[in-house]
N, C-alpha and C. Protein backbone atom coordinates (compact mmCIF):
# COMPACT_ATOMS: atom_id res chain seq x y z
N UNK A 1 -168.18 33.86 88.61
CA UNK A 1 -167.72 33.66 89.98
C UNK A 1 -168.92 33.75 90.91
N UNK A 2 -169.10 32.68 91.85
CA UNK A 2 -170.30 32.91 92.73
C UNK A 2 -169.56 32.73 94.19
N UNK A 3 -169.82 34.15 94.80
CA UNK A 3 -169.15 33.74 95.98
C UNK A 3 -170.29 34.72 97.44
N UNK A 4 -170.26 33.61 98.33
CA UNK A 4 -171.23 33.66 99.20
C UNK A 4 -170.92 34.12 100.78
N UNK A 5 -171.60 34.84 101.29
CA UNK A 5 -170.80 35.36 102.13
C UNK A 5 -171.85 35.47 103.47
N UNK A 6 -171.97 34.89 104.76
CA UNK A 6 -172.53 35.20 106.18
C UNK A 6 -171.68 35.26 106.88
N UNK A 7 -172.74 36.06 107.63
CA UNK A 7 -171.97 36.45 108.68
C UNK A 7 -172.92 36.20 110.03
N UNK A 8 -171.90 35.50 111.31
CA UNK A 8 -172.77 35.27 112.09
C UNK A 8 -171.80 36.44 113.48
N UNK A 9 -171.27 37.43 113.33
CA UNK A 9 -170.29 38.07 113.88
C UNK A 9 -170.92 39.63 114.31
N UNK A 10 -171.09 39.75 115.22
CA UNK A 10 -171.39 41.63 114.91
C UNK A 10 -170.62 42.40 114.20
N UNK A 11 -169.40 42.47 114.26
CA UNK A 11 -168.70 43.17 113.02
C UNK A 11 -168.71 42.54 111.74
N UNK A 12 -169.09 41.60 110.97
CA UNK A 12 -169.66 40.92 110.38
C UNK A 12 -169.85 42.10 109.11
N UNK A 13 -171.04 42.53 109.36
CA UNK A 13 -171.20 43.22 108.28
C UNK A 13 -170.36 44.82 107.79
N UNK A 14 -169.72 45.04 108.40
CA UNK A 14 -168.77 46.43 108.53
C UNK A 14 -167.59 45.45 107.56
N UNK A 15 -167.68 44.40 107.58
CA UNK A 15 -166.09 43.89 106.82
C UNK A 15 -166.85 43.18 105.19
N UNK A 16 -167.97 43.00 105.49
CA UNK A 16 -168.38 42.26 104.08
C UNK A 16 -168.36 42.64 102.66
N UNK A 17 -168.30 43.79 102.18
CA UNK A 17 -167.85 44.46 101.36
C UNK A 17 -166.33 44.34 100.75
N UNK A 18 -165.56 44.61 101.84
CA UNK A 18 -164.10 44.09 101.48
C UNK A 18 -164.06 42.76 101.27
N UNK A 19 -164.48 42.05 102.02
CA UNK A 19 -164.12 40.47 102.26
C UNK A 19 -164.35 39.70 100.40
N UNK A 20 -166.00 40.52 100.50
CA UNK A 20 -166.19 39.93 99.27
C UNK A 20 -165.25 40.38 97.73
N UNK A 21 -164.96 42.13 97.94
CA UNK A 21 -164.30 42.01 96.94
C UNK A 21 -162.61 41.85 96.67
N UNK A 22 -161.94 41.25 98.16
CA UNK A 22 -161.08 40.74 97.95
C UNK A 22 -161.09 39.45 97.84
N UNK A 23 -162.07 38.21 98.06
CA UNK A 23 -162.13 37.39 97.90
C UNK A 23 -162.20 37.14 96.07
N UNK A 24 -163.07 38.00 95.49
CA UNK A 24 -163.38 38.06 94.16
C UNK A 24 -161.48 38.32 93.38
N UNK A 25 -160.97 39.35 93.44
CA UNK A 25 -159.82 39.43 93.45
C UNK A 25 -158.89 38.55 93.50
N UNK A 26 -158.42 38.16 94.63
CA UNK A 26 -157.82 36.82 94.89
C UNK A 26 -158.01 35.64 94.03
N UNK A 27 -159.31 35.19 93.73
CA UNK A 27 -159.81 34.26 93.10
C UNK A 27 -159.05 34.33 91.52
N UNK A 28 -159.04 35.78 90.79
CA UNK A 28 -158.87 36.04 89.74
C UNK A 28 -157.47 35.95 90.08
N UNK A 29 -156.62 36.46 90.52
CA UNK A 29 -155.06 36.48 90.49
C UNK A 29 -154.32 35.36 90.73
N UNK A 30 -155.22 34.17 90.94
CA UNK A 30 -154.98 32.88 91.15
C UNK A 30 -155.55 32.16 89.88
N UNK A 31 -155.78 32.85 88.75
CA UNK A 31 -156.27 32.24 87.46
C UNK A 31 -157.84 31.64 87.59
N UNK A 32 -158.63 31.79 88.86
CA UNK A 32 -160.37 31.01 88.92
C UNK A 32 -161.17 32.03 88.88
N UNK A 33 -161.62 32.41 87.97
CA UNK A 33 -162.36 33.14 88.01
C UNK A 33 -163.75 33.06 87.89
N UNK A 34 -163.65 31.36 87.64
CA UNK A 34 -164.53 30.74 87.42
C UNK A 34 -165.41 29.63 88.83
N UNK A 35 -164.40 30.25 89.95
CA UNK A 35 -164.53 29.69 90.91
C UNK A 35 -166.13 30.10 92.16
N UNK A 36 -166.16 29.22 92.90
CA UNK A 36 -167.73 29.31 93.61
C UNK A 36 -166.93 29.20 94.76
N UNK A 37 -167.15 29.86 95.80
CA UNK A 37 -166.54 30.01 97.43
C UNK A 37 -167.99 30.50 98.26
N UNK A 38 -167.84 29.84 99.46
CA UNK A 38 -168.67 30.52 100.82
C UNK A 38 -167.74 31.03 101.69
N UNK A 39 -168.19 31.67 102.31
CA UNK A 39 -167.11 32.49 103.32
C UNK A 39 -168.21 32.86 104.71
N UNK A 40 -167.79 32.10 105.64
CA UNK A 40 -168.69 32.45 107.03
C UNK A 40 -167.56 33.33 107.78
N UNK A 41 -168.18 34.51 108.47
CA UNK A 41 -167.52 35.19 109.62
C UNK A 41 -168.10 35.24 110.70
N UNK A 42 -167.43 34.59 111.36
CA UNK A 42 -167.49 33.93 112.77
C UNK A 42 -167.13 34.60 114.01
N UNK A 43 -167.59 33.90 115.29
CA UNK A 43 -166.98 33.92 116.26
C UNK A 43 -165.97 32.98 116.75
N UNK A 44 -165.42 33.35 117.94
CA UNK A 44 -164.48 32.02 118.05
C UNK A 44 -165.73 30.93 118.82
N UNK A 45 -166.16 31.11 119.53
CA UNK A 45 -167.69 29.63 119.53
C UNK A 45 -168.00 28.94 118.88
N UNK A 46 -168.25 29.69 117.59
CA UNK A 46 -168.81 29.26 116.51
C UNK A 46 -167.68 28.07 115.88
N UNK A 47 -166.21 28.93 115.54
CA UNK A 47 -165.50 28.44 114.87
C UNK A 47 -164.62 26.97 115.82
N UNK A 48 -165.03 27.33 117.32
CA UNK A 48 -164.57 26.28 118.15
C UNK A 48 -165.31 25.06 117.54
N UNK A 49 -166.46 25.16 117.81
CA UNK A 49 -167.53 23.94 117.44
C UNK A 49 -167.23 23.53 116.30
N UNK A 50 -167.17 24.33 115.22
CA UNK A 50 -166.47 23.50 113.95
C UNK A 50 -165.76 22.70 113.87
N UNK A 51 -164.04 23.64 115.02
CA UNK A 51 -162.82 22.79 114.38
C UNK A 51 -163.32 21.06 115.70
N UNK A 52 -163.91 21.71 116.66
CA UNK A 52 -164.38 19.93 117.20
C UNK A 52 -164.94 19.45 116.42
N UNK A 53 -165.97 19.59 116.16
CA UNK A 53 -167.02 18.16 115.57
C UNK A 53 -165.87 17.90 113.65
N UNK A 54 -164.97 18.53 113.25
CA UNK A 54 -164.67 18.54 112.30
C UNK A 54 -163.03 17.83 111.65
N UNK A 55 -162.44 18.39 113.27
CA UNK A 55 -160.92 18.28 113.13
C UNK A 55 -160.69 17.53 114.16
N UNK A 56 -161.82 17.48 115.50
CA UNK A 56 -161.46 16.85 117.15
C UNK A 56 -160.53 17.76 117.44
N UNK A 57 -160.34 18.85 117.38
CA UNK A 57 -159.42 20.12 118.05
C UNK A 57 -160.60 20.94 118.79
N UNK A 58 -160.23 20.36 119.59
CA UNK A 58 -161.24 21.46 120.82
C UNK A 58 -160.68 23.16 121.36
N UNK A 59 -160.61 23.80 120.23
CA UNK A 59 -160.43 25.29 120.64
C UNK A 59 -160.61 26.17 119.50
N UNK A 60 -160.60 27.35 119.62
CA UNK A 60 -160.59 28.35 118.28
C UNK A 60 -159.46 28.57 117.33
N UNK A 61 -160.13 28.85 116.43
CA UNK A 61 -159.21 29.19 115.40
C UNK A 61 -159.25 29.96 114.59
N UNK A 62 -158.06 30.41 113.50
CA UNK A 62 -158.20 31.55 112.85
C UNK A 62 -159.33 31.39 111.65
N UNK A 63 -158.73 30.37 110.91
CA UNK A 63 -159.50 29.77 109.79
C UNK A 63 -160.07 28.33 109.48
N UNK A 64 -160.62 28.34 109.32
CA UNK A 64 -160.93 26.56 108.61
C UNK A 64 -161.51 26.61 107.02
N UNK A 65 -160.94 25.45 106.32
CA UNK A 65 -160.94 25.35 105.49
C UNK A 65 -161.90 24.15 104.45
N UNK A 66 -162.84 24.42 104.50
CA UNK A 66 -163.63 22.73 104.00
C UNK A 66 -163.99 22.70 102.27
N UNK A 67 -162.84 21.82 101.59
CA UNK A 67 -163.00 21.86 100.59
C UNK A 67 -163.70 20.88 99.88
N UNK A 68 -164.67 21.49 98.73
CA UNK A 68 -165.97 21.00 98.18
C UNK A 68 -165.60 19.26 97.81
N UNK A 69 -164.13 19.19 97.07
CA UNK A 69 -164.04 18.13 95.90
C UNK A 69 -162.71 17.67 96.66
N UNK A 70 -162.80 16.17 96.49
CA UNK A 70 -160.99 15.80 96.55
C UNK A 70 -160.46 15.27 95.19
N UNK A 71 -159.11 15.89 94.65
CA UNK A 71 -158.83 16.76 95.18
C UNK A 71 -159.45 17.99 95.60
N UNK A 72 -158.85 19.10 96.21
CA UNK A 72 -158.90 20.29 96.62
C UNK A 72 -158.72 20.99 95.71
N UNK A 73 -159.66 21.37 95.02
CA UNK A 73 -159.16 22.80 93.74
C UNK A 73 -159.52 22.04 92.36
N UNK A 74 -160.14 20.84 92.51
CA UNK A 74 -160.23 19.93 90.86
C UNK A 74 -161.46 20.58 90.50
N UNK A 75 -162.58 21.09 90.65
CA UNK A 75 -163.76 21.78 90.57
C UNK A 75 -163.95 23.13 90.87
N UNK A 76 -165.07 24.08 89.84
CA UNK A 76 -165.21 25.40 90.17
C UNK A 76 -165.44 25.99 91.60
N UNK A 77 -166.43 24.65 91.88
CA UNK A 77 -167.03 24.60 93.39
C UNK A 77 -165.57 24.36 94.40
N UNK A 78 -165.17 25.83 95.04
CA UNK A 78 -163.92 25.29 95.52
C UNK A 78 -164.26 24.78 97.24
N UNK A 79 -165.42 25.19 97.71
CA UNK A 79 -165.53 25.04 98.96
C UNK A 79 -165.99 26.22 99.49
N UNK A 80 -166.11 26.10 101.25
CA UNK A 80 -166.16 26.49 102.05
C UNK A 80 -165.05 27.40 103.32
N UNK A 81 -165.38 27.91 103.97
CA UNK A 81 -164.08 28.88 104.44
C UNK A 81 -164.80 29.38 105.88
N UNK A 82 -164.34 29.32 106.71
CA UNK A 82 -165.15 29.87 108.31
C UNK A 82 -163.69 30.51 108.74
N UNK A 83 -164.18 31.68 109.16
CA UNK A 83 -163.10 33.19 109.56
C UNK A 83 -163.63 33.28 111.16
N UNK A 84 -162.24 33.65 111.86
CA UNK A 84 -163.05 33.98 113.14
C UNK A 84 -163.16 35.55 113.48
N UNK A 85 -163.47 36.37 113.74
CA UNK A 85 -163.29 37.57 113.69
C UNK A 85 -162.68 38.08 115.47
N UNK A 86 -163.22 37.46 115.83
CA UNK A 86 -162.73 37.27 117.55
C UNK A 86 -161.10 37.29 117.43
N UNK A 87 -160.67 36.01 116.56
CA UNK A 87 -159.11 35.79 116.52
C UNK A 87 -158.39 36.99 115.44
N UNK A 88 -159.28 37.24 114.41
CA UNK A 88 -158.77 38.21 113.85
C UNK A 88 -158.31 39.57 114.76
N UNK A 89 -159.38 39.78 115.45
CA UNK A 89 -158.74 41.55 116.08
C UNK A 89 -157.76 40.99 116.94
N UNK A 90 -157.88 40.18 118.09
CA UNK A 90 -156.77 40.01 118.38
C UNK A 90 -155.52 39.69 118.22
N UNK A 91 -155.27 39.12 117.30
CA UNK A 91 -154.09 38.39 116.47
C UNK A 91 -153.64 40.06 115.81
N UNK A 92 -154.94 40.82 115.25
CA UNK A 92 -154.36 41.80 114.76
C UNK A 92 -153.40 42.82 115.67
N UNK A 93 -154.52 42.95 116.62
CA UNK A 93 -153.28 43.67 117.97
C UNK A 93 -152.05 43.63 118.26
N UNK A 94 -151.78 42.53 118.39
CA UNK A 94 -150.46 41.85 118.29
C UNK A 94 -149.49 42.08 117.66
N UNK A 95 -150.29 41.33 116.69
CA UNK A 95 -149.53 42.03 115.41
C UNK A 95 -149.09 43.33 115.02
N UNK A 96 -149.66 44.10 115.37
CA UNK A 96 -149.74 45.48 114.29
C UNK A 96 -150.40 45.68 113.37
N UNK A 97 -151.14 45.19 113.23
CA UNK A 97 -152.14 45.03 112.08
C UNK A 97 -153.50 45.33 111.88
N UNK A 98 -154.14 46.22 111.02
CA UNK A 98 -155.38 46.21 111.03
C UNK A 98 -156.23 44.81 110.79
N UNK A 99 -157.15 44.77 111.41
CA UNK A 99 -158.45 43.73 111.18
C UNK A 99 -158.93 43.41 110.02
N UNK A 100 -158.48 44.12 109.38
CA UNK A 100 -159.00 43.55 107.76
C UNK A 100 -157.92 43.63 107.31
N UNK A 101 -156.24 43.75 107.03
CA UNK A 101 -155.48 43.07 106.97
C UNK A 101 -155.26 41.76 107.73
N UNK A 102 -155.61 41.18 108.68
CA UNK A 102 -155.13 40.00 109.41
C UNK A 102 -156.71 39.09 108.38
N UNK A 103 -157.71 39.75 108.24
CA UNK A 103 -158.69 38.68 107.95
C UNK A 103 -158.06 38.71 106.23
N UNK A 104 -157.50 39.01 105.81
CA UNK A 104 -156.86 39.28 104.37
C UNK A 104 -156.28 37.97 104.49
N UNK A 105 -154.95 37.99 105.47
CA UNK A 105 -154.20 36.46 105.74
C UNK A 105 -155.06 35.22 105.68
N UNK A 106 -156.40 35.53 106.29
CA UNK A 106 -157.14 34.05 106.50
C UNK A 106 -156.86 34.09 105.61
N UNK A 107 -158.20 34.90 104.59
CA UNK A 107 -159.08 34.68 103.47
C UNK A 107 -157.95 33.89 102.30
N UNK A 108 -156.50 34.74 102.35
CA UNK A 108 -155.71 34.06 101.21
C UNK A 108 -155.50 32.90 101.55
N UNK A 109 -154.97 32.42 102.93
CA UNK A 109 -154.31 31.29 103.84
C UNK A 109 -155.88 29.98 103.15
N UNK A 110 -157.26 30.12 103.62
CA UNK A 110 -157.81 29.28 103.37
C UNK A 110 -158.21 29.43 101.85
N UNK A 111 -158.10 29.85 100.99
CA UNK A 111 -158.20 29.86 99.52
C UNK A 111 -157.09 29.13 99.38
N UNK A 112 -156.05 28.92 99.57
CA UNK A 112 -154.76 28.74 98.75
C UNK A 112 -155.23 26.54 99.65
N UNK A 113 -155.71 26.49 101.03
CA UNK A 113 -156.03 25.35 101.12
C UNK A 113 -157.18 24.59 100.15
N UNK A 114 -158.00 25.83 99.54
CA UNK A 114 -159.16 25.29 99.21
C UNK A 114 -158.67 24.41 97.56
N UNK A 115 -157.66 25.37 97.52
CA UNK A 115 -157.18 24.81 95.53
C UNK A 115 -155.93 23.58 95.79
N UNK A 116 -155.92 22.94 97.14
CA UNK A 116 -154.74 22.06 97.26
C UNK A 116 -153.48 22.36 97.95
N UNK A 117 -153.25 23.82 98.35
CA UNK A 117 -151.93 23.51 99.07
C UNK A 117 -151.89 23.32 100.01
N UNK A 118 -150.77 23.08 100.80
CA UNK A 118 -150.82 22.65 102.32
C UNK A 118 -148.86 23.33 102.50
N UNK A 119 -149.17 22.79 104.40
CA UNK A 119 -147.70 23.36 104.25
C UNK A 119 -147.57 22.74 105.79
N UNK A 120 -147.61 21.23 105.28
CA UNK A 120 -147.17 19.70 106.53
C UNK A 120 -145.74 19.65 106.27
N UNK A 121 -145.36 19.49 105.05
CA UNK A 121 -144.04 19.70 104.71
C UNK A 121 -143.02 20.43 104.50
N UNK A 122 -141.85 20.89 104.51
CA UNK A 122 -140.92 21.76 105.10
C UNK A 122 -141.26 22.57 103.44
N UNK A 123 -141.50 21.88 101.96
CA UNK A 123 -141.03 21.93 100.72
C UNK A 123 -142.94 22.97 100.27
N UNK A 124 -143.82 22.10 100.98
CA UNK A 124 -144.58 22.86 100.62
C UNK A 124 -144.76 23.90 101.78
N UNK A 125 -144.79 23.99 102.62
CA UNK A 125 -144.55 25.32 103.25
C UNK A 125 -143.83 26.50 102.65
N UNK A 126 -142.59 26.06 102.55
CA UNK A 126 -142.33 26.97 101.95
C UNK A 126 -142.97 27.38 100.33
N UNK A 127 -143.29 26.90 99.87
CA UNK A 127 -143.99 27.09 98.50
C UNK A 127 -145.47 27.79 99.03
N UNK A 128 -146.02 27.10 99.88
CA UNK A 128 -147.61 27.92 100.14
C UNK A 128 -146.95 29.95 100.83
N UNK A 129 -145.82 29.38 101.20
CA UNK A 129 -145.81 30.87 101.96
C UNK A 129 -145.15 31.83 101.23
N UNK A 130 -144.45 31.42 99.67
CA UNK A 130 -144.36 32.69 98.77
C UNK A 130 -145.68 32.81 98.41
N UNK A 131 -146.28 31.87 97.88
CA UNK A 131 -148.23 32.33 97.27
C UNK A 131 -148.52 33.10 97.95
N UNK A 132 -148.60 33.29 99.23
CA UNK A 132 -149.34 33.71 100.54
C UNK A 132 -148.70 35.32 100.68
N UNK A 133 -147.71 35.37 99.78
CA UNK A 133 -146.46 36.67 100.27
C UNK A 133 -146.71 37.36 98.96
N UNK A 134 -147.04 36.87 97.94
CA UNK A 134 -147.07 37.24 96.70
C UNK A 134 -148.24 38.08 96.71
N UNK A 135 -149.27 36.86 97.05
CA UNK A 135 -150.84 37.98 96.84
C UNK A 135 -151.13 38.58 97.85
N UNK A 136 -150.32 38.79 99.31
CA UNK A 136 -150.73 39.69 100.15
C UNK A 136 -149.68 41.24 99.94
N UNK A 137 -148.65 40.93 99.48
CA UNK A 137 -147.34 41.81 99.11
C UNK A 137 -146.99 41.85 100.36
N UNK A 138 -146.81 40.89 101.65
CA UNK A 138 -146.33 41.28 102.55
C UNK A 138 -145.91 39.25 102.97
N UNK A 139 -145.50 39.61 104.44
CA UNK A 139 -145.26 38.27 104.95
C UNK A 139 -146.61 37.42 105.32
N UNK A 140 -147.01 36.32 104.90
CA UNK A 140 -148.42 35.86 105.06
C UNK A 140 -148.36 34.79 106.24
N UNK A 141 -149.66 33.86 107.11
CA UNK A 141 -149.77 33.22 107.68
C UNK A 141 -148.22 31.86 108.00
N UNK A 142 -148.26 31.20 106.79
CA UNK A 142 -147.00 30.34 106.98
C UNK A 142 -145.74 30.76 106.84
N UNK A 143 -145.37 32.11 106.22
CA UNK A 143 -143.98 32.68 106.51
C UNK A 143 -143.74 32.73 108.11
N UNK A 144 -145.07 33.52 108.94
CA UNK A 144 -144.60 33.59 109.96
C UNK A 144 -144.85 32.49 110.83
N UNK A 145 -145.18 31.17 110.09
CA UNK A 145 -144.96 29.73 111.01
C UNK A 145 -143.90 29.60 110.98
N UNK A 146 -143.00 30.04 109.57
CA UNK A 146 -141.55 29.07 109.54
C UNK A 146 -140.50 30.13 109.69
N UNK A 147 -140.59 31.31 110.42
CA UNK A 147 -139.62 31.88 110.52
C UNK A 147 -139.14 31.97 111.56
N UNK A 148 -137.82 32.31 111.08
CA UNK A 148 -136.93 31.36 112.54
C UNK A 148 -137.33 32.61 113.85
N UNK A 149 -137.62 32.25 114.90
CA UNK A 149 -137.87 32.87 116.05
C UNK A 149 -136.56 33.40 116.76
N UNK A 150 -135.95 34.57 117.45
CA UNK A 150 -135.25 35.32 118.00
C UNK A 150 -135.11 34.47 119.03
N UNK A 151 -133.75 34.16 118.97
CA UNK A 151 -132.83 33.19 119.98
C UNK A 151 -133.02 31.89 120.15
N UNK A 152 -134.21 31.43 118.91
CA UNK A 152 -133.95 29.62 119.11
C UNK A 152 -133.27 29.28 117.83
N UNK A 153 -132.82 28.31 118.33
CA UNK A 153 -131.90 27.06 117.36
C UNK A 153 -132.01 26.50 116.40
């Protein structure tokens, strides 16, 4: 397993330790153990400029996902991964959540893009968001896209 890790974040290095050995983890409980990942931790600036010049979405984001091979996941080389840490604490606030639980959600959320899933569709959504529930043991990124919100229709 070769997995690579910067950080362009001031908290950056206070999380790299975990990051890496849950990334290592993850990788294995997903059967790749044989897998190659980068992992940048970001700001939201940083990660703005990405998702423009990358996606034409001009704003920040939690994660992005740039995978090595198409398909997504056909090679050891699974790709690339940019974390924002900016969106992490805050999202974590919110949430209830510690900061390295919410960067847990990326890290699984863009791994699980990097090997092919997606969740455009009602069928794989729901399929990416047991994966996502399974290896976090809790509710992950797309559970709480598709769950029904308090008092809408």
């Amino acid at each position: 397993m070769t997995l690579e890790l910067r950080s362009e974040h001031p908290s950056g290095p206070a999380l790299a330790s975990h990051v890496r050995a849950r990334a290592r983890s993850l990788l294995r409980a997903l059967g790749r153990p044989d897998a190659a990942l980068s992992v940048l931790l970001t700001t939201d600036g940083r990660i703005r400029t990405l998702n423009r010049r990358w996606r034409s979405v001009d704003h920040a984001t939690d994660v992005l996902s740039f995978p090595a091979h198409d398909p997504p996941g056909s090679s050891p080389e699974l790709g690339d991964l940019a974390i924002s840490l900016d969106t992490a604490r805050r999202r974590a606030g919110k949430g209830g959540r510690s900061v390295r639980d919410e960067v847990d959600r990326y890290l699984v959320h863009g791994i699980l893009h990097l090997l092919g899933h997606d969740h455009e569709r009602p069928a794989e959504a729901r399929a990416m968001a047991r994966l996502e529930d399974g290896l976090l043991g809790r509710a992950g990124m797309v559970a709480d896209a598709i769950a029904p919100r308090p008092g809408a229709r």
